[in-house]
Protein backbone atom coordinates (compact mmCIF):
# COMPACT_ATOMS: atom_id res chain seq x y z
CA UNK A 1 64.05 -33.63 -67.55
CA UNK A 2 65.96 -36.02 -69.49
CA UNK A 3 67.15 -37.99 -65.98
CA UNK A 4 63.47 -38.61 -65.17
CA UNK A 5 62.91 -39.94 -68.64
CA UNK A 6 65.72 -42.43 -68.04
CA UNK A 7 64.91 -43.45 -64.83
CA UNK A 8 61.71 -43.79 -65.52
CA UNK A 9 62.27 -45.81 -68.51
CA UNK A 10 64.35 -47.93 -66.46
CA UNK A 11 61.57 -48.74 -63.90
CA UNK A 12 59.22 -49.24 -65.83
CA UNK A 13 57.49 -46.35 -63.97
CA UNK A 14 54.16 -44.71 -65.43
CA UNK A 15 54.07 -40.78 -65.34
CA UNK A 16 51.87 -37.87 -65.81
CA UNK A 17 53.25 -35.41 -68.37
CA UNK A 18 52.21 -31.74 -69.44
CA UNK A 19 53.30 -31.39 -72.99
CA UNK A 20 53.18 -28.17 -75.41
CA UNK A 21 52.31 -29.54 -78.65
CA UNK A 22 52.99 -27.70 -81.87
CA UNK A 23 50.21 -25.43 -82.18
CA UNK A 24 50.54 -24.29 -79.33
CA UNK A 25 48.06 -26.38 -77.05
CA UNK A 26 48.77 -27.66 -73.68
CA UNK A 27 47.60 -30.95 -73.16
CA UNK A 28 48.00 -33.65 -69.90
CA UNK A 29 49.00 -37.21 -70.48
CA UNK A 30 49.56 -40.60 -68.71
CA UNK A 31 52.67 -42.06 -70.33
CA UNK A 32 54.93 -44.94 -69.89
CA UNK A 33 58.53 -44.08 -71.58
CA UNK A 34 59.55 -46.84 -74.13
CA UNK A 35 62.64 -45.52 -75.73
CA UNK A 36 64.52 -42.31 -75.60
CA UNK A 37 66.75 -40.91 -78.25
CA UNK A 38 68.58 -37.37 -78.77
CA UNK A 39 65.89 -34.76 -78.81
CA UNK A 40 63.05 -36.85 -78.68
CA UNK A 41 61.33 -39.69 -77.09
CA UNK A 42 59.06 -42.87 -77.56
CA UNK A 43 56.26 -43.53 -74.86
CA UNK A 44 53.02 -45.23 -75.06
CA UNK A 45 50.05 -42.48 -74.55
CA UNK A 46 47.03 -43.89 -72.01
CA UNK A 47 45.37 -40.39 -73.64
CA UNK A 48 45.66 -41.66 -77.52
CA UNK A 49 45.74 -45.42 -76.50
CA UNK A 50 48.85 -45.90 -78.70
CA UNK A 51 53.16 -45.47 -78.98
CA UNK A 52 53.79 -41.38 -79.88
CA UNK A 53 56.91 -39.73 -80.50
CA UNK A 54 57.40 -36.73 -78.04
CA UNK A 55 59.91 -34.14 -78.27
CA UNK A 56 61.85 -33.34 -74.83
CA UNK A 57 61.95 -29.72 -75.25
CA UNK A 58 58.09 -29.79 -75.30
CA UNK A 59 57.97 -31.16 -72.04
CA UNK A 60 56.68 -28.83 -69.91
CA UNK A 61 56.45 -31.19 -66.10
CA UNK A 62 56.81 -34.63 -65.89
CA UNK A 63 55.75 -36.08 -62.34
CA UNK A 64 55.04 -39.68 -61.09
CA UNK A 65 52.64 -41.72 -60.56
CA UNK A 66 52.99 -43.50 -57.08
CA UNK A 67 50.87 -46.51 -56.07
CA UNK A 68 50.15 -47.37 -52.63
CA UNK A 69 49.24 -50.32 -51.57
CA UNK A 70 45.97 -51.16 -49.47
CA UNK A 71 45.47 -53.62 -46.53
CA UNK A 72 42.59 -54.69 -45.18
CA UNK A 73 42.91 -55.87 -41.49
């Protein structure tokens, strides 16, 4: 989990995350990985519109988001 965060972060590559908060709730976000430290993580939240502090044991999936590009012939 923590290689995808990197090379994510690296890229500059948006993701989609399922995250287990701490009640309990599973929620899905859009997130773009700012910073990464020990056991937890900064990334700015399309869901909350704003930088949150994750924790990577939370993470349940993280997968990415892949762009393809369109021509028109």
């Amino acid at each position: 989990m923590r290689n995808q965060l990197v090379k994510s972060a690296e890229y500059n590559q948006v993701l989609i995350m399922m995250y287990l908060a701490k009640d309990g709730s599973i929620s899905k976000r859009r997130i773009n990985v700012l910073q990464i430290g020990e056991a937890s993580f900064r990334a700015y939240c399309f869901l909350r519109k704003s930088k949150r502090t994750f924790i990577i044991d939370n993470v349940l999936a993280l997968v990415p988001i892949v762009h393809r590009e369109r021509r028109v012939i």
